[in-house]
C-alpha atoms as a PDB file:
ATOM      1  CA  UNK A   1     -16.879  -7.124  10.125  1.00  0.00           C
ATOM      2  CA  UNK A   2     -13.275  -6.043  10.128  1.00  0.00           C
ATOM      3  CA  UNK A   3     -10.770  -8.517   8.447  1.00  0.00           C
ATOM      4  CA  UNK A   4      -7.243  -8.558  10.084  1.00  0.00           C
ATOM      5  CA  UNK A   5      -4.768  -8.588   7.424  1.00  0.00           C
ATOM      6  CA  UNK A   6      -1.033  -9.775   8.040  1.00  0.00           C
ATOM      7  CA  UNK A   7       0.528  -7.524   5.372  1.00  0.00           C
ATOM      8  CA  UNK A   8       0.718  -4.011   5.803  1.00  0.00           C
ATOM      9  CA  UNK A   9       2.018  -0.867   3.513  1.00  0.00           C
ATOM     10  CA  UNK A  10       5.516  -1.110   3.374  1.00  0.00           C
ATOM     11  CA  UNK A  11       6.069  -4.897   4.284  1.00  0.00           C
ATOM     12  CA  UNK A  12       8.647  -6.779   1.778  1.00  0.00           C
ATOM     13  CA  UNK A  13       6.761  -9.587   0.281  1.00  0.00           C
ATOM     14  CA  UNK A  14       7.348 -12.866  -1.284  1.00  0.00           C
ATOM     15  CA  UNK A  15       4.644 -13.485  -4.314  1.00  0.00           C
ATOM     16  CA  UNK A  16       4.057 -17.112  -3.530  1.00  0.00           C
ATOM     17  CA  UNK A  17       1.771 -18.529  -7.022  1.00  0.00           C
ATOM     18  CA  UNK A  18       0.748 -17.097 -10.227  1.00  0.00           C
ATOM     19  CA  UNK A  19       2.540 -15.550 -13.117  1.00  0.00           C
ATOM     20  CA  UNK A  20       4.789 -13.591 -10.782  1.00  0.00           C
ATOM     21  CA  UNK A  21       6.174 -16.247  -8.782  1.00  0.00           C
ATOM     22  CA  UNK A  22       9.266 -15.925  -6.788  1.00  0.00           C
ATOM     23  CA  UNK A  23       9.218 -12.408  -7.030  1.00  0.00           C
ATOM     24  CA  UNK A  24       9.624 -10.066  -4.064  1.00  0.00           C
ATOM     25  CA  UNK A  25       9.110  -5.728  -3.351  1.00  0.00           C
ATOM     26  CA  UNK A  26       7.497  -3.417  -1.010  1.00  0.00           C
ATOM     27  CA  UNK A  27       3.785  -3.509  -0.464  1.00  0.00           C
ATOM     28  CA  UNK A  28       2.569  -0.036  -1.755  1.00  0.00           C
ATOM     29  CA  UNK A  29      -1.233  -0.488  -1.163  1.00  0.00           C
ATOM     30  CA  UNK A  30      -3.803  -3.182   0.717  1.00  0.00           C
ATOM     31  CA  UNK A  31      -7.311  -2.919  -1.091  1.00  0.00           C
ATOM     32  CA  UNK A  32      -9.191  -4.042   2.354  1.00  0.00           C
ATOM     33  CA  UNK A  33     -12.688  -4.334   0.466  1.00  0.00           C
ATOM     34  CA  UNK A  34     -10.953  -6.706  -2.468  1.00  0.00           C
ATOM     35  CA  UNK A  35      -8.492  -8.464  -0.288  1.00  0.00           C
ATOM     36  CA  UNK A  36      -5.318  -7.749  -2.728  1.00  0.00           C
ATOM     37  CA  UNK A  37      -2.327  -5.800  -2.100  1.00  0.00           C
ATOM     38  CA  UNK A  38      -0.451  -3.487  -4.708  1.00  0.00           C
ATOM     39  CA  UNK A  39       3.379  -4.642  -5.002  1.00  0.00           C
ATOM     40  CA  UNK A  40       5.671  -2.331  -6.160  1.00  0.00           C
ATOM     41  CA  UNK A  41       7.191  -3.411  -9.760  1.00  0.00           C
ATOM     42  CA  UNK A  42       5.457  -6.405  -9.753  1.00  0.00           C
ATOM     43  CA  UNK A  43       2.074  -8.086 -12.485  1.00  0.00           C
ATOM     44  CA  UNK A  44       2.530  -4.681 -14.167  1.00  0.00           C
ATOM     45  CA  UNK A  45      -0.142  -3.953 -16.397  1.00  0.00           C
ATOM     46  CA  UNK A  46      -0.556  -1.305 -19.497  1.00  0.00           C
ATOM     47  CA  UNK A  47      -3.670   0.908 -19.649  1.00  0.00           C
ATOM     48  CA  UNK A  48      -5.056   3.434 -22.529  1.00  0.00           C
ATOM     49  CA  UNK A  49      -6.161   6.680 -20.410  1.00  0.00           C
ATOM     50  CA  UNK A  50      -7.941   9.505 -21.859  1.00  0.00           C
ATOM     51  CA  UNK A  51      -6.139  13.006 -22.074  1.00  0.00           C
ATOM     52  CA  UNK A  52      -7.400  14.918 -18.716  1.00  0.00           C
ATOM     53  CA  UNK A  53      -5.708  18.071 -16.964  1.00  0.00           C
ATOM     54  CA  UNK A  54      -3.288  15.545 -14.833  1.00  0.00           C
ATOM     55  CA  UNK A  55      -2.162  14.099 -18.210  1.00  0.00           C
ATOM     56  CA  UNK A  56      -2.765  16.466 -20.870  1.00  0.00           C
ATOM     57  CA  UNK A  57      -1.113  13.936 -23.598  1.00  0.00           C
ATOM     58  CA  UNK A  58      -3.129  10.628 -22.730  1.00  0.00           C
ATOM     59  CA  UNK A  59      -1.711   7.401 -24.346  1.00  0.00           C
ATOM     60  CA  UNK A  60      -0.935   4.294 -22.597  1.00  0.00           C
ATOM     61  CA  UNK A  61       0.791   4.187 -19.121  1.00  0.00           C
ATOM     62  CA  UNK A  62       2.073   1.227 -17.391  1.00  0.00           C
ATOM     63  CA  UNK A  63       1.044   1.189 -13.615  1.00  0.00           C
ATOM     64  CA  UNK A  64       0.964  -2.088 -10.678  1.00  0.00           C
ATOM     65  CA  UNK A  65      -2.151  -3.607 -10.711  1.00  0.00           C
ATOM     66  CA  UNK A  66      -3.186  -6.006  -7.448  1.00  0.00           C
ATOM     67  CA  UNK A  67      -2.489  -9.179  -6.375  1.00  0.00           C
ATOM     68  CA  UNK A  68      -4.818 -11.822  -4.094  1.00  0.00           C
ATOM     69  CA  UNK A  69      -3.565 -11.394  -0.454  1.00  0.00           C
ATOM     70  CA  UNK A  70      -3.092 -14.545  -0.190  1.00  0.00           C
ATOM     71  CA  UNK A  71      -0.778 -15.276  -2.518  1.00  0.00           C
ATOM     72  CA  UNK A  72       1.524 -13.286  -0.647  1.00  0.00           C
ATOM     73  CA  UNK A  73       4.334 -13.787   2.195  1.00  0.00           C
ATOM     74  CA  UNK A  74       5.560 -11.310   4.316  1.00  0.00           C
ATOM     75  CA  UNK A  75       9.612 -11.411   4.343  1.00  0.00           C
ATOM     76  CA  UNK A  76      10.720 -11.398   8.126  1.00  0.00           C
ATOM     77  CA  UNK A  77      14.119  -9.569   8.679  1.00  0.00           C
ATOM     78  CA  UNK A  78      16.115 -12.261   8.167  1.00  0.00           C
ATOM     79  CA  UNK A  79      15.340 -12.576   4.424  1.00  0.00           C
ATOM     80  CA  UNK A  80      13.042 -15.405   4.981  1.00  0.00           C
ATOM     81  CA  UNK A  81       9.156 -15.404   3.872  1.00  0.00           C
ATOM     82  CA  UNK A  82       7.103 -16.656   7.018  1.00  0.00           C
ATOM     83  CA  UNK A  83       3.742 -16.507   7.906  1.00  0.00           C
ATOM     84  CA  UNK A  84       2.903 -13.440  10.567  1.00  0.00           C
ATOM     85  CA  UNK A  85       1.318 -14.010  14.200  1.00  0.00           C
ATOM     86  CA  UNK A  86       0.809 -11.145  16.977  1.00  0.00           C
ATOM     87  CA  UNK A  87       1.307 -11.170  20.545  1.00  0.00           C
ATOM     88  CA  UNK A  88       1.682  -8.698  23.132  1.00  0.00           C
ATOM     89  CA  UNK A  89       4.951  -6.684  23.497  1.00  0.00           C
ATOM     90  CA  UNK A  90       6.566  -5.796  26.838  1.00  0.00           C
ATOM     91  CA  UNK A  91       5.248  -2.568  27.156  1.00  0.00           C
ATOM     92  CA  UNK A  92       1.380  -3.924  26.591  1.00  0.00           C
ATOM     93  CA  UNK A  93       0.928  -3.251  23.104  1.00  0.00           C
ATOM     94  CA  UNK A  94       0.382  -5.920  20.070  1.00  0.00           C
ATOM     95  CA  UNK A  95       3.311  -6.486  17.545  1.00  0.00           C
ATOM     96  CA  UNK A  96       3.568  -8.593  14.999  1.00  0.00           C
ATOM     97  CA  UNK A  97       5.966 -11.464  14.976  1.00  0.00           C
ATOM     98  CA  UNK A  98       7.710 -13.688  12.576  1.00  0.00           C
ATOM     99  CA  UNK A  99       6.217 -17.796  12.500  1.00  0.00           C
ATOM    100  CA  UNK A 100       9.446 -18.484  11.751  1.00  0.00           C
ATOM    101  CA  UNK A 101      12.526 -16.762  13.635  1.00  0.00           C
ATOM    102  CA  UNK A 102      10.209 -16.002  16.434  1.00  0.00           C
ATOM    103  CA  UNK A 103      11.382 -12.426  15.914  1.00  0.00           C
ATOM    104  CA  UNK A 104       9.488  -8.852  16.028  1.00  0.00           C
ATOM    105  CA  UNK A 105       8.518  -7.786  12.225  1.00  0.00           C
ATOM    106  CA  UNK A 106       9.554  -3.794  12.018  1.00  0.00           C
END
């Protein structure tokens, strides 16, 4: 079965618990099958790869590594983090919708 996820690539999110707490960036990847989403500067994490033809040199890069969905919040456009609903649009299709300003989430 398909899960509906409230975040989507792109959103500005609020990390809400963990080590990261309190800090906010753009959503550069939702991992469906694991539920997590990849944040953009944030719970960076080092890892040792193995010279290839991409990266002749190897060594140790530092790259984003995924957080639990829900320990997310999407950030509506007023600055605020809120939790996301959807309802129908005037012209028939579904948008998404801030809980809290009642407003349209671009």
């Amino acid at each position: 079965m398909d899960k509906r996820h409230k975040v989507k690539k792109g959103d500005q999110v609020k990390v809400l618990a963990g080590e990261h707490k309190g800090k906010e960036g753009t959503v550069k990847e939702v991992i469906k099958a694991k539920d997590r989403v990849v944040i953009e500067g944030v719970n960076m994490i080092t890892r040792h790869v193995k010279p290839s033809a991409t990266n002749p040199q190897g060594g140790v890069i530092e790259r984003e590594a995924g957080i639990h969905i829900s320990n997310v919040m999407v950030i509506d456009n007023q600055g605020n983090a809120t939790r996301v609903g959807r309802r129908r649009a005037d012209n028939g299709k579904l948008v998404r919708y801030s809980k809290k300003s009642n407003e349209e989430i671009k």
